[in-house]
PDB file of N, CA and C in Angstrom:
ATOM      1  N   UNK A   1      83.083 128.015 139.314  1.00  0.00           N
ATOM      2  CA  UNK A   1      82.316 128.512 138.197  1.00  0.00           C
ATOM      3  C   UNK A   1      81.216 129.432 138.717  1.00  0.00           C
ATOM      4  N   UNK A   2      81.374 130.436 137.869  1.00  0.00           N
ATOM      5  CA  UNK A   2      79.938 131.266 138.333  1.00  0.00           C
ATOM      6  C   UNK A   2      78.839 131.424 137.331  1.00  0.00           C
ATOM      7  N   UNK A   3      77.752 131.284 138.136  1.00  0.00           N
ATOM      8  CA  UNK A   3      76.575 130.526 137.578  1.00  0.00           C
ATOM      9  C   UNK A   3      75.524 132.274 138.038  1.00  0.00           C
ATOM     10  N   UNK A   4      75.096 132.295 136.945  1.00  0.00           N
ATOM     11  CA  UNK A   4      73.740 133.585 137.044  1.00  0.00           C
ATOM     12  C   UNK A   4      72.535 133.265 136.746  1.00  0.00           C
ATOM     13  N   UNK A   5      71.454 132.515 137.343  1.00  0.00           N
ATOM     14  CA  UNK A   5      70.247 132.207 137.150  1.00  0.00           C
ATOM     15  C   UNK A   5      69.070 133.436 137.325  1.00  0.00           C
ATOM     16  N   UNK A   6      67.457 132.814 136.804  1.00  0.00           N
ATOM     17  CA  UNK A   6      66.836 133.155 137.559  1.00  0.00           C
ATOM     18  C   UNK A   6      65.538 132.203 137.769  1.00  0.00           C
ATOM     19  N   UNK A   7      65.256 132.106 139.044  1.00  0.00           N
ATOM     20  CA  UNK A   7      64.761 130.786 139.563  1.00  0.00           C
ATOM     21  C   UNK A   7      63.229 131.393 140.125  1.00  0.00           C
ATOM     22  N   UNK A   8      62.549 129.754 139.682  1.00  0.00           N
ATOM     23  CA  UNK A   8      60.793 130.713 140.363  1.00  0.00           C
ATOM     24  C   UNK A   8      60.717 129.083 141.664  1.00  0.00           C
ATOM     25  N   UNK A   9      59.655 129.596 142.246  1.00  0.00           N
ATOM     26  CA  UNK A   9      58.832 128.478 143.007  1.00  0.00           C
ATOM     27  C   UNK A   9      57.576 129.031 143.061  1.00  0.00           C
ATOM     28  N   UNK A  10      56.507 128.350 143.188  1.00  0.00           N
ATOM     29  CA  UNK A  10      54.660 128.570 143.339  1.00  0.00           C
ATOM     30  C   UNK A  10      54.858 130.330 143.116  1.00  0.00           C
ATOM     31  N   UNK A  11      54.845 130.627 141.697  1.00  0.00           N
ATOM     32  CA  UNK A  11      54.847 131.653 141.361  1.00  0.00           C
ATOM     33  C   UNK A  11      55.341 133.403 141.843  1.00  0.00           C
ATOM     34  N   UNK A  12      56.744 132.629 142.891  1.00  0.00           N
ATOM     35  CA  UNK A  12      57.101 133.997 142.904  1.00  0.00           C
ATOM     36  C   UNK A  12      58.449 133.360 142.738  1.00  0.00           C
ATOM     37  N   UNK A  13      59.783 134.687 142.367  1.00  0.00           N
ATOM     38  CA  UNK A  13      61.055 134.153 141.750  1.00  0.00           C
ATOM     39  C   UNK A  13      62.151 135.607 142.062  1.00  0.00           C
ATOM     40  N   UNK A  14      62.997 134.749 142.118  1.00  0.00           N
ATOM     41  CA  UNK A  14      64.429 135.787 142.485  1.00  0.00           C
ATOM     42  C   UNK A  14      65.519 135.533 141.275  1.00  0.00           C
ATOM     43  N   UNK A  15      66.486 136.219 141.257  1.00  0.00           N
ATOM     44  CA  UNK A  15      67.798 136.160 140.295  1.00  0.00           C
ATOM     45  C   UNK A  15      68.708 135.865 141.496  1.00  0.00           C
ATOM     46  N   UNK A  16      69.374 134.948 141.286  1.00  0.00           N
ATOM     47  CA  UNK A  16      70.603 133.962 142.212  1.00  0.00           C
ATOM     48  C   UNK A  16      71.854 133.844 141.376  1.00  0.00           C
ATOM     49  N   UNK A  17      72.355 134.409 142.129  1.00  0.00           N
ATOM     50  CA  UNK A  17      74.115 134.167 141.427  1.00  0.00           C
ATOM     51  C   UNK A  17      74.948 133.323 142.373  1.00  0.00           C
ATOM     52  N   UNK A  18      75.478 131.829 141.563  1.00  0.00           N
ATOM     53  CA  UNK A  18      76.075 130.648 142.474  1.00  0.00           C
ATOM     54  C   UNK A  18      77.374 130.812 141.936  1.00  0.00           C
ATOM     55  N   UNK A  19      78.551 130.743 143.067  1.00  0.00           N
ATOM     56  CA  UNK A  19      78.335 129.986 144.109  1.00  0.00           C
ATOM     57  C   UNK A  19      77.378 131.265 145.461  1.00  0.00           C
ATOM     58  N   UNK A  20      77.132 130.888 145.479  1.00  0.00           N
ATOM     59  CA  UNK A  20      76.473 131.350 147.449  1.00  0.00           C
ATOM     60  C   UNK A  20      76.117 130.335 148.756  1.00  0.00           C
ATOM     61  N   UNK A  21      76.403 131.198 149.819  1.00  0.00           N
ATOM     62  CA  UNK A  21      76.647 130.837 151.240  1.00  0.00           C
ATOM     63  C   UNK A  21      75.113 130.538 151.495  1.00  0.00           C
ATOM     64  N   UNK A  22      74.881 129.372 151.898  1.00  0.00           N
ATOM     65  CA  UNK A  22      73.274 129.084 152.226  1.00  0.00           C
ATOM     66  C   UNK A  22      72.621 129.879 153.293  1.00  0.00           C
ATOM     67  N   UNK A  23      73.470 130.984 154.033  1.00  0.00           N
ATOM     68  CA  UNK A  23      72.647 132.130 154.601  1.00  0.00           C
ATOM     69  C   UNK A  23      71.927 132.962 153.785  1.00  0.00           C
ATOM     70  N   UNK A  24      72.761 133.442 152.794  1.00  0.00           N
ATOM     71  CA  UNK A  24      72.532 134.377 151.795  1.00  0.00           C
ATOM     72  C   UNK A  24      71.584 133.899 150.905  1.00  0.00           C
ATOM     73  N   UNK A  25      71.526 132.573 150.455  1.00  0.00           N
ATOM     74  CA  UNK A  25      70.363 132.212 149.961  1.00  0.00           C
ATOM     75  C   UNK A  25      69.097 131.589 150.937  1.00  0.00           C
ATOM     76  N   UNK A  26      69.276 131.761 151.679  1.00  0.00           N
ATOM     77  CA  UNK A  26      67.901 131.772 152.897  1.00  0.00           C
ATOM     78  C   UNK A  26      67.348 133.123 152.369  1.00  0.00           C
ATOM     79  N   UNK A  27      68.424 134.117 152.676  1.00  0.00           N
ATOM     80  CA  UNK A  27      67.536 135.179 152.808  1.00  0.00           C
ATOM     81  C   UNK A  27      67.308 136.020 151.599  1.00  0.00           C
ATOM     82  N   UNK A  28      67.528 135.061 149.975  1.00  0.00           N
ATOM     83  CA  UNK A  28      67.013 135.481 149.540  1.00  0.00           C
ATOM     84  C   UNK A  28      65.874 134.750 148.998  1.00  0.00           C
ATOM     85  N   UNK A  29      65.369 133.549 149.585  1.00  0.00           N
ATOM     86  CA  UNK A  29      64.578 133.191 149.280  1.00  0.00           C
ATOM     87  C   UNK A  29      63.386 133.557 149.848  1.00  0.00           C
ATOM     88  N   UNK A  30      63.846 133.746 151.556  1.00  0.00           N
ATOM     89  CA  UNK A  30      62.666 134.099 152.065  1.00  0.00           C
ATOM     90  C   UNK A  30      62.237 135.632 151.639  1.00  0.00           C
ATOM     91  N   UNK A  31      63.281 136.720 151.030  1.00  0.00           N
ATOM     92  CA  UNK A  31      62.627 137.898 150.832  1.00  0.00           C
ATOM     93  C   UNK A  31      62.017 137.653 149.598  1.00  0.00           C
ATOM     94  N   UNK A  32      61.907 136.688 148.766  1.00  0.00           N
ATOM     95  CA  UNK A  32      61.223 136.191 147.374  1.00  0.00           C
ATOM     96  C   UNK A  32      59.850 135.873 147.843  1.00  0.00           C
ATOM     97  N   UNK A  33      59.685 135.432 148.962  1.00  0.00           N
ATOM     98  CA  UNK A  33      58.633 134.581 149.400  1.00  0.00           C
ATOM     99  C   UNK A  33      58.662 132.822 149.016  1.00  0.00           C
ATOM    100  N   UNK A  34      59.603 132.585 148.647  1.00  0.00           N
ATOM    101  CA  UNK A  34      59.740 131.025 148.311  1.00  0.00           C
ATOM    102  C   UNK A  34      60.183 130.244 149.615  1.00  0.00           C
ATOM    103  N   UNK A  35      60.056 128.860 149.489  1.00  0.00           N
ATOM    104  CA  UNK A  35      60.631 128.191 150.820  1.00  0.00           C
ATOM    105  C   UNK A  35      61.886 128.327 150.723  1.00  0.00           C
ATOM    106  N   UNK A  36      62.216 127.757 151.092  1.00  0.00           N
ATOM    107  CA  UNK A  36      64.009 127.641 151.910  1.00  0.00           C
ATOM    108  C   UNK A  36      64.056 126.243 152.367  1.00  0.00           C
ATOM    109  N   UNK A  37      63.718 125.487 151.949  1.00  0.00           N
ATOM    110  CA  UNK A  37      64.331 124.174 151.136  1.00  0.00           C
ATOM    111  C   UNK A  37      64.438 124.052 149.768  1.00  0.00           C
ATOM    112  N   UNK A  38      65.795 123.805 149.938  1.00  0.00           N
ATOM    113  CA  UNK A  38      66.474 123.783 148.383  1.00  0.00           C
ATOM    114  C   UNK A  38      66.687 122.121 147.933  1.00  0.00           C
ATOM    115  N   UNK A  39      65.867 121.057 148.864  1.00  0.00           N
ATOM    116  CA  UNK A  39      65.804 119.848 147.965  1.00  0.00           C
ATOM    117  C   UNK A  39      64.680 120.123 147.141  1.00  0.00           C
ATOM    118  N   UNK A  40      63.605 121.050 147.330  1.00  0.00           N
ATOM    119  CA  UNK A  40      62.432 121.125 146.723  1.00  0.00           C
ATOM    120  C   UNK A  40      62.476 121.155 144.730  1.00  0.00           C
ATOM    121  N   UNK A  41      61.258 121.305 143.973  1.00  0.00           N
ATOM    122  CA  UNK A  41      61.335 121.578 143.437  1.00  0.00           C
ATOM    123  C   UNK A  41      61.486 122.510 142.546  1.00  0.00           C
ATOM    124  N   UNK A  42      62.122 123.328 142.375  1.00  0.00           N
ATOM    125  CA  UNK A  42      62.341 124.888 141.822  1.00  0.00           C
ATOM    126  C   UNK A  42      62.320 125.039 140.100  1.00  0.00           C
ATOM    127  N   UNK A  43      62.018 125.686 139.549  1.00  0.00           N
ATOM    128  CA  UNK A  43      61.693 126.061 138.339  1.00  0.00           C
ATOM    129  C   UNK A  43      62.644 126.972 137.941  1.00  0.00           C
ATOM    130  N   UNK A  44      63.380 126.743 136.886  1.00  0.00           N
ATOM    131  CA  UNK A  44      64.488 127.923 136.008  1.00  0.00           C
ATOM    132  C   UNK A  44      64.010 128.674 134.858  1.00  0.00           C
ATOM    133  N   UNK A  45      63.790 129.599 135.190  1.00  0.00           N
ATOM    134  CA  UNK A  45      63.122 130.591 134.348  1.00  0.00           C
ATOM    135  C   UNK A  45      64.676 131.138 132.971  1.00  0.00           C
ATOM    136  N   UNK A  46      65.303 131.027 133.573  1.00  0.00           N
ATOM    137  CA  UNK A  46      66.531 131.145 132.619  1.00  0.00           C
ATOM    138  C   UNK A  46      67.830 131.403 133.332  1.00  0.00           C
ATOM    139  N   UNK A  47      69.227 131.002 132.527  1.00  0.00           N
ATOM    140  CA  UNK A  47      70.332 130.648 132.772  1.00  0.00           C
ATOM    141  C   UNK A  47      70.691 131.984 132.005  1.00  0.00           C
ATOM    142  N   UNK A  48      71.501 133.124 132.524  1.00  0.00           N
ATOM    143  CA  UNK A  48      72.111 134.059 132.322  1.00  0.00           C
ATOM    144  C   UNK A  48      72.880 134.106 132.213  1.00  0.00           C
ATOM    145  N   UNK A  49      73.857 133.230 132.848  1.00  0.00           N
ATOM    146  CA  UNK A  49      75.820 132.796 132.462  1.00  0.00           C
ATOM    147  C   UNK A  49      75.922 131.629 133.242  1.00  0.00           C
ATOM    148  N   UNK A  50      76.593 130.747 133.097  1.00  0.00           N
ATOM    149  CA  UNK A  50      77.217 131.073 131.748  1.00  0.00           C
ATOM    150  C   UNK A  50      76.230 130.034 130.175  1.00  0.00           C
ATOM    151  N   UNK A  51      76.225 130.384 129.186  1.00  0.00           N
ATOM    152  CA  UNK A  51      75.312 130.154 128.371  1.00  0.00           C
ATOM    153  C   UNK A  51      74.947 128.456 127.752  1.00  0.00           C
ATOM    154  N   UNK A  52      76.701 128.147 128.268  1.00  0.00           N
ATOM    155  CA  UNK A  52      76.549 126.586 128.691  1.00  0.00           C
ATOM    156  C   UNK A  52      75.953 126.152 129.091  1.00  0.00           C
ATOM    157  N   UNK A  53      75.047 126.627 129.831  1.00  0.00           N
ATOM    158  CA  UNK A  53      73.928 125.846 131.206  1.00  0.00           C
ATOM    159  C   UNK A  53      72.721 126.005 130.529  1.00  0.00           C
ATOM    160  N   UNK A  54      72.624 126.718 129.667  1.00  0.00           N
ATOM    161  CA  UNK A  54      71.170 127.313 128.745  1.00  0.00           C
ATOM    162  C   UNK A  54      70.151 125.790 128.692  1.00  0.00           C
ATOM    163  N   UNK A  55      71.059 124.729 128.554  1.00  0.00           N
ATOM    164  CA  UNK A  55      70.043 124.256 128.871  1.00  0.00           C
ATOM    165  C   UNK A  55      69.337 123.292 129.879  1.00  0.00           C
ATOM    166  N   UNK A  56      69.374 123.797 130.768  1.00  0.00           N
ATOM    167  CA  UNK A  56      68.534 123.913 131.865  1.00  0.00           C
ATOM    168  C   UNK A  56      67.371 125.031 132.158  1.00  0.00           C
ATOM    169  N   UNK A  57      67.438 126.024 131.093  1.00  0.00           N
ATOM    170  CA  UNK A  57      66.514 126.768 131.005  1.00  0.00           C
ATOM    171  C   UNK A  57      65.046 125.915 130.637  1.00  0.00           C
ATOM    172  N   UNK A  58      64.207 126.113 131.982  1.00  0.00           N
ATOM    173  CA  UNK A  58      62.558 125.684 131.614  1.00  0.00           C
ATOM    174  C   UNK A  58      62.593 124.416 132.162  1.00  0.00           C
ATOM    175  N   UNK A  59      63.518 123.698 133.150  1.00  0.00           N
ATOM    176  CA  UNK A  59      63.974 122.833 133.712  1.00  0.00           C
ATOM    177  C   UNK A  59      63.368 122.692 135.438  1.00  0.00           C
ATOM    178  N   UNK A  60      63.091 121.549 136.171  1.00  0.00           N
ATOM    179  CA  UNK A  60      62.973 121.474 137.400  1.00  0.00           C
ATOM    180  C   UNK A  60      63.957 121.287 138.085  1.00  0.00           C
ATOM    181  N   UNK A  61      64.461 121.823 138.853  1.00  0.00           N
ATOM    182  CA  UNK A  61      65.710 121.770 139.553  1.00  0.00           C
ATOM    183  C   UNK A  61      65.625 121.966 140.928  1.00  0.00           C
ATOM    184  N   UNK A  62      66.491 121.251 141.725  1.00  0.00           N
ATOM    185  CA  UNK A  62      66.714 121.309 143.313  1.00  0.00           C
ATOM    186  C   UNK A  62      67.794 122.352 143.491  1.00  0.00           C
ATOM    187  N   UNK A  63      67.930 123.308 144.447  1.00  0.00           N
ATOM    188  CA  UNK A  63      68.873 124.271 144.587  1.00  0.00           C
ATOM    189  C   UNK A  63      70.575 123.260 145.096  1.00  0.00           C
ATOM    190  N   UNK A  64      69.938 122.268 145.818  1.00  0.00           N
ATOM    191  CA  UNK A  64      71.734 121.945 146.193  1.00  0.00           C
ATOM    192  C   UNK A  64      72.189 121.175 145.197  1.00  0.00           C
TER     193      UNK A  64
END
């Protein structure tokens, strides 16, 4: 399934499209400025596809 988010942490945030290779999301977290632990707590600013997931929009979520 492909999943189109867009995700914040301590006020800075990227757009992530899953599935992805946990290199690729290293480096887009670190060019976000967010950590790169994905047990953390992360914030969903909104679910872009598929619309099923909508609600998890405004949700705390762990990346794995």
């Amino acid at each position: 399934m492909y999943i189109s988010a867009h995700i914040s942490y301590n006020g800075k945030s990227a757009e992530i499209d899953f599935p992805i290779s946990d290199e690729m999301l290293n480096e887009i977290l670190e060019e976000s400025g967010m950590s790169t632990d994905t047990t953390g707590a992360f914030f969903v600013e909104d679910i872009h596809y598929p619309s099923e997931l909508s609600c998890l929009d405004a949700k705390i979520i762990n990346l794995d």
